[in-house]
N, C-alpha and C. Protein backbone atom coordinates (compact mmCIF):
# COMPACT_ATOMS: atom_id res chain seq x y z
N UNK A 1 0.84 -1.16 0.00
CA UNK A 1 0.00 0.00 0.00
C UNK A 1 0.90 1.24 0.00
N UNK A 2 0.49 2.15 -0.66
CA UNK A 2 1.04 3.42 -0.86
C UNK A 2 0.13 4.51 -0.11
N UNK A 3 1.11 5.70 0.65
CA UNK A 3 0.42 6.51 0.84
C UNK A 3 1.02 7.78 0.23
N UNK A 4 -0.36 8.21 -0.36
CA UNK A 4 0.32 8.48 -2.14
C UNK A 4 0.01 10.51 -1.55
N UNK A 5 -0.03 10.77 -0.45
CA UNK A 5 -0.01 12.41 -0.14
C UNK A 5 0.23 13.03 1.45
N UNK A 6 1.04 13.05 1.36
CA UNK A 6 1.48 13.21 3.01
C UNK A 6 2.42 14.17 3.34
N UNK A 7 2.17 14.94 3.57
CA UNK A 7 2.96 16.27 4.07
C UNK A 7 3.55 16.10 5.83
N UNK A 8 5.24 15.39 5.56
CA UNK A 8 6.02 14.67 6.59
C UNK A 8 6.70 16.01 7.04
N UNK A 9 6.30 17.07 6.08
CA UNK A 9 7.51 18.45 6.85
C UNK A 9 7.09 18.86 8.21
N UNK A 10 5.67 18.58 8.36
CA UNK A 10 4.43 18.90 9.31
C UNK A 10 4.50 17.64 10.78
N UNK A 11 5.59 16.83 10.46
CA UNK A 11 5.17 15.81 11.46
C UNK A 11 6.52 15.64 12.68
N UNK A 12 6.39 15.87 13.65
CA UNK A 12 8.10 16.20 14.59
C UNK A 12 8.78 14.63 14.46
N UNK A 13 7.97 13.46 14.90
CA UNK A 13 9.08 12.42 14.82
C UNK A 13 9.07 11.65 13.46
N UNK A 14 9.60 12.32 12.32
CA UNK A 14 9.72 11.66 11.36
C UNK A 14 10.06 9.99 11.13
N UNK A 15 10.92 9.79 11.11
CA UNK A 15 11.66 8.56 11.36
C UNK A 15 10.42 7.29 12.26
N UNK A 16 9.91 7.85 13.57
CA UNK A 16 8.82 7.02 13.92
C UNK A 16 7.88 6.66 13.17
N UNK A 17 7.51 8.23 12.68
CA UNK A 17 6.46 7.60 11.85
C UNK A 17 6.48 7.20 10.36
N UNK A 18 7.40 7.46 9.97
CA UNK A 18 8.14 6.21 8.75
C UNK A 18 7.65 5.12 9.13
N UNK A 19 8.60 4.07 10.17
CA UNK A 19 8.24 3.53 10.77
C UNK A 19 6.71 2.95 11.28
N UNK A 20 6.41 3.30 11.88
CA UNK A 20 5.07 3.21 11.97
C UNK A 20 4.22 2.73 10.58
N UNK A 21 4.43 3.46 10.00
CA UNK A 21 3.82 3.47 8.03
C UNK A 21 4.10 2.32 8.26
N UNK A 22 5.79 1.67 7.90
CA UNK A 22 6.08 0.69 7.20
C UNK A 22 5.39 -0.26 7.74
N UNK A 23 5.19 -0.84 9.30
CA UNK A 23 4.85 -1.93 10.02
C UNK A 23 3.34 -1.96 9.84
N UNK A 24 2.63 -0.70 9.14
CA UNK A 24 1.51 -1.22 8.91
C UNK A 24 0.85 -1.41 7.39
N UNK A 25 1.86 -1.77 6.88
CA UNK A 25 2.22 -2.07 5.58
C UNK A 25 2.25 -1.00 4.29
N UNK A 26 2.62 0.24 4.80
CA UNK A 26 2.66 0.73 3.52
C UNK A 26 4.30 0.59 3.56
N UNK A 27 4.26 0.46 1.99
CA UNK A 27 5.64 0.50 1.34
C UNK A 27 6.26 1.64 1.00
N UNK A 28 5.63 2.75 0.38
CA UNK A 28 6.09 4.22 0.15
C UNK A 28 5.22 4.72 0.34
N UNK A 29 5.90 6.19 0.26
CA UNK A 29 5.31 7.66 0.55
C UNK A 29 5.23 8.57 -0.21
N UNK A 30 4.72 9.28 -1.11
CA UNK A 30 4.75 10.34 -1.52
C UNK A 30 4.50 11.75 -0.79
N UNK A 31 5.42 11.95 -0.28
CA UNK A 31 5.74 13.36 0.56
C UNK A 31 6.07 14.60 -0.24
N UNK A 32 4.68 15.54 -0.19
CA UNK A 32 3.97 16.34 -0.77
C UNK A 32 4.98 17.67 0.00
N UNK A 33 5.21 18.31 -1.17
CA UNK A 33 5.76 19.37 -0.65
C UNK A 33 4.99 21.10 -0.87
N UNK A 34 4.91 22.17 -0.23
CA UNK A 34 3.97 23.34 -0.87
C UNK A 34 4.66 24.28 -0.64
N UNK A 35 5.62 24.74 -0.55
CA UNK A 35 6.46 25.92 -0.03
C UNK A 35 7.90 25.79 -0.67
N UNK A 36 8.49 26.70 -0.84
CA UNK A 36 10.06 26.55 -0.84
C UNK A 36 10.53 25.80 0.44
N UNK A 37 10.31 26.02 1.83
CA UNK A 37 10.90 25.15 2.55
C UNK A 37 10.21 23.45 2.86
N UNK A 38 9.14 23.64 2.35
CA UNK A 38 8.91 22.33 2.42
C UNK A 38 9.28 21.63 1.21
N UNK A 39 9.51 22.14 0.06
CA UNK A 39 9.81 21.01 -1.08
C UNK A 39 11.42 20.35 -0.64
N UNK A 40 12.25 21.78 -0.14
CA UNK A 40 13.79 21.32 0.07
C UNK A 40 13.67 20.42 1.63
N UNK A 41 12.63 20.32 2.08
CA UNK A 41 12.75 19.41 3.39
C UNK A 41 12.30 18.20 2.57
N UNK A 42 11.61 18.11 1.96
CA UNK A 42 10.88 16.50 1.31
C UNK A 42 12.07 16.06 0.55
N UNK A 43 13.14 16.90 -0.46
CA UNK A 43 13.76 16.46 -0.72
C UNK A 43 14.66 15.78 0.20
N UNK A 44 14.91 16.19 1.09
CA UNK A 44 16.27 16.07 2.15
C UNK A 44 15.85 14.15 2.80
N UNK A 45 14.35 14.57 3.07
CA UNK A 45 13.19 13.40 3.22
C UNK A 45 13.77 11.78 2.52
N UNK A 46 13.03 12.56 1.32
CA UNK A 46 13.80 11.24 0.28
C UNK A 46 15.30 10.93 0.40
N UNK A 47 16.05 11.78 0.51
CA UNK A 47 17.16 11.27 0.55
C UNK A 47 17.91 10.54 2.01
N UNK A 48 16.67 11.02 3.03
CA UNK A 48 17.57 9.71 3.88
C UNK A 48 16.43 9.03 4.02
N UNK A 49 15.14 8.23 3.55
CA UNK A 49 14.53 7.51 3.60
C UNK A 49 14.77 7.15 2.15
N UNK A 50 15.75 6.65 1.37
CA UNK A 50 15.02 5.77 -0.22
C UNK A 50 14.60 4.58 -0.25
N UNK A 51 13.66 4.51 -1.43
CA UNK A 51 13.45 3.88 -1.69
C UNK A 51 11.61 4.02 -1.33
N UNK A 52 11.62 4.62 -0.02
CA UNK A 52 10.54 4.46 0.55
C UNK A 52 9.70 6.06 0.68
N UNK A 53 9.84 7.18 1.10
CA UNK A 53 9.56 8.33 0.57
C UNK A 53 10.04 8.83 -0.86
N UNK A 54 9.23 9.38 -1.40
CA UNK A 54 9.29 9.67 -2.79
C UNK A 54 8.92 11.73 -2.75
N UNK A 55 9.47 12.29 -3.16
CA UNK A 55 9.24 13.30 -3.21
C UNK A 55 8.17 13.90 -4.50
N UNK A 56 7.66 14.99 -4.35
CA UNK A 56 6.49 15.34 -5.20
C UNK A 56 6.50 16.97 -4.88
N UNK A 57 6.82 17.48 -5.53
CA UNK A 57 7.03 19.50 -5.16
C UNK A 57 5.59 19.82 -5.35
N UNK A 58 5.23 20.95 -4.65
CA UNK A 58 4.05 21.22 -4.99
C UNK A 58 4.47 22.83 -4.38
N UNK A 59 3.49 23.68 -4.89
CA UNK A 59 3.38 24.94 -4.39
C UNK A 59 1.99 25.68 -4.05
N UNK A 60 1.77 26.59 -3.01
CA UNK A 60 0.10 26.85 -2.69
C UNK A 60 0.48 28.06 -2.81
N UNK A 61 -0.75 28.69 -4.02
CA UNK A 61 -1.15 29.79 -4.16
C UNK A 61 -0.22 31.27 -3.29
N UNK A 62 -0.60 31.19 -2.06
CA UNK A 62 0.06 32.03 -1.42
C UNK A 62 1.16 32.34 -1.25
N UNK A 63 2.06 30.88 -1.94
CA UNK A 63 3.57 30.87 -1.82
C UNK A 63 4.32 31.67 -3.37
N UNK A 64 3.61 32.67 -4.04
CA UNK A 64 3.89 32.62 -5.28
C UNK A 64 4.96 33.57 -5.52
N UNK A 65 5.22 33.92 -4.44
CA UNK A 65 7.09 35.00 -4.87
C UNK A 65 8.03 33.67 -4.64
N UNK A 66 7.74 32.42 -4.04
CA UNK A 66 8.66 31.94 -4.57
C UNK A 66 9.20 30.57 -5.86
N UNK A 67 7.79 30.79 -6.02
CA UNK A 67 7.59 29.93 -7.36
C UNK A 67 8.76 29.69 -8.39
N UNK A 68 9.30 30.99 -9.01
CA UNK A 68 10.71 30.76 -9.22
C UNK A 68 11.73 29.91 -8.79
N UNK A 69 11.90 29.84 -7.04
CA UNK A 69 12.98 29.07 -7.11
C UNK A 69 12.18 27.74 -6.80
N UNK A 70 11.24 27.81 -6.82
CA UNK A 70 10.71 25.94 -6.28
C UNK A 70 10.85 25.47 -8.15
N UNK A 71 10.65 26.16 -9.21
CA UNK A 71 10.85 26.30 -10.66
C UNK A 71 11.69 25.55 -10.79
N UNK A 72 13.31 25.99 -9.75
CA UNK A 72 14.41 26.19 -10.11
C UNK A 72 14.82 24.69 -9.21
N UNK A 73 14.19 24.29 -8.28
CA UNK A 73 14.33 23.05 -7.36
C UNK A 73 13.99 22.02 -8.48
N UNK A 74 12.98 22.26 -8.83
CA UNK A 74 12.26 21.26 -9.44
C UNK A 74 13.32 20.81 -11.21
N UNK A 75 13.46 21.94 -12.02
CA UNK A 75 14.51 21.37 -13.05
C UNK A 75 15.68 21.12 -12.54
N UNK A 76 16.52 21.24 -11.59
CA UNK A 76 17.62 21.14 -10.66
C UNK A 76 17.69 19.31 -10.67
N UNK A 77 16.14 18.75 -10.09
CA UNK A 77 15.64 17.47 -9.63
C UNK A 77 14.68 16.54 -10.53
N UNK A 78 14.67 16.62 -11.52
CA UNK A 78 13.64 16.37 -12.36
C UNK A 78 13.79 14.54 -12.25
N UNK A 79 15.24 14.44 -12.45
CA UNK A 79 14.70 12.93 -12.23
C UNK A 79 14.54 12.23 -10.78
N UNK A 80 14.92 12.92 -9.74
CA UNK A 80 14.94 12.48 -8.52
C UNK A 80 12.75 12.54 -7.89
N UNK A 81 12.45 13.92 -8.88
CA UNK A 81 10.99 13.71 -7.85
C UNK A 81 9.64 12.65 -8.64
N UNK A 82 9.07 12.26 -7.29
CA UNK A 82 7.93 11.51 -8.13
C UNK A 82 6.81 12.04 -8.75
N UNK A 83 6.47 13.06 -8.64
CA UNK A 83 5.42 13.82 -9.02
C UNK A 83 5.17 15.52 -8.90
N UNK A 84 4.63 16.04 -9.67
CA UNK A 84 4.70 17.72 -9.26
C UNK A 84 2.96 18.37 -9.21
């Protein structure tokens, strides 16, 4: 099972609840990102969970002065994220 939208920037014991996920059988994550600091935390995400968080950039409306550089995250990462 996949849990295919989850915003992990929002959650304090990461790693537990990885954990947690896995033992109740999900296999990955797609960890939803909406901000400049949350896309570069989801990335950071994926990279010490692989295999198992998957990153996905996203941006909300309100965040739109920095759209540019999440732009600039995103072609930077193109093959690393799972979804935008």
């Amino acid at each position: 099972m996949i849990d295919a939208h989850a915003h992990l920037n929002e959650i304090q014991d990461i790693t537990g609840a990885v954990q947690r996920a896995n033992e109740a059988g999900i296999t990955a994550i797609i960890a939803v990102g909406m901000d400049l600091s949350s896309n570069q935390h989801t990335m950071e995400l994926a990279r010490r969970f692989p295999g198992i968080v998957h990153p996905a950039v996203g941006y909300h409306p309100w965040s739109l002065v920095e759209l540019e550089r999440v732009k600039e995250i995103t072609t930077a990462n193109t093959r690393r994220f799972f979804g935008i």
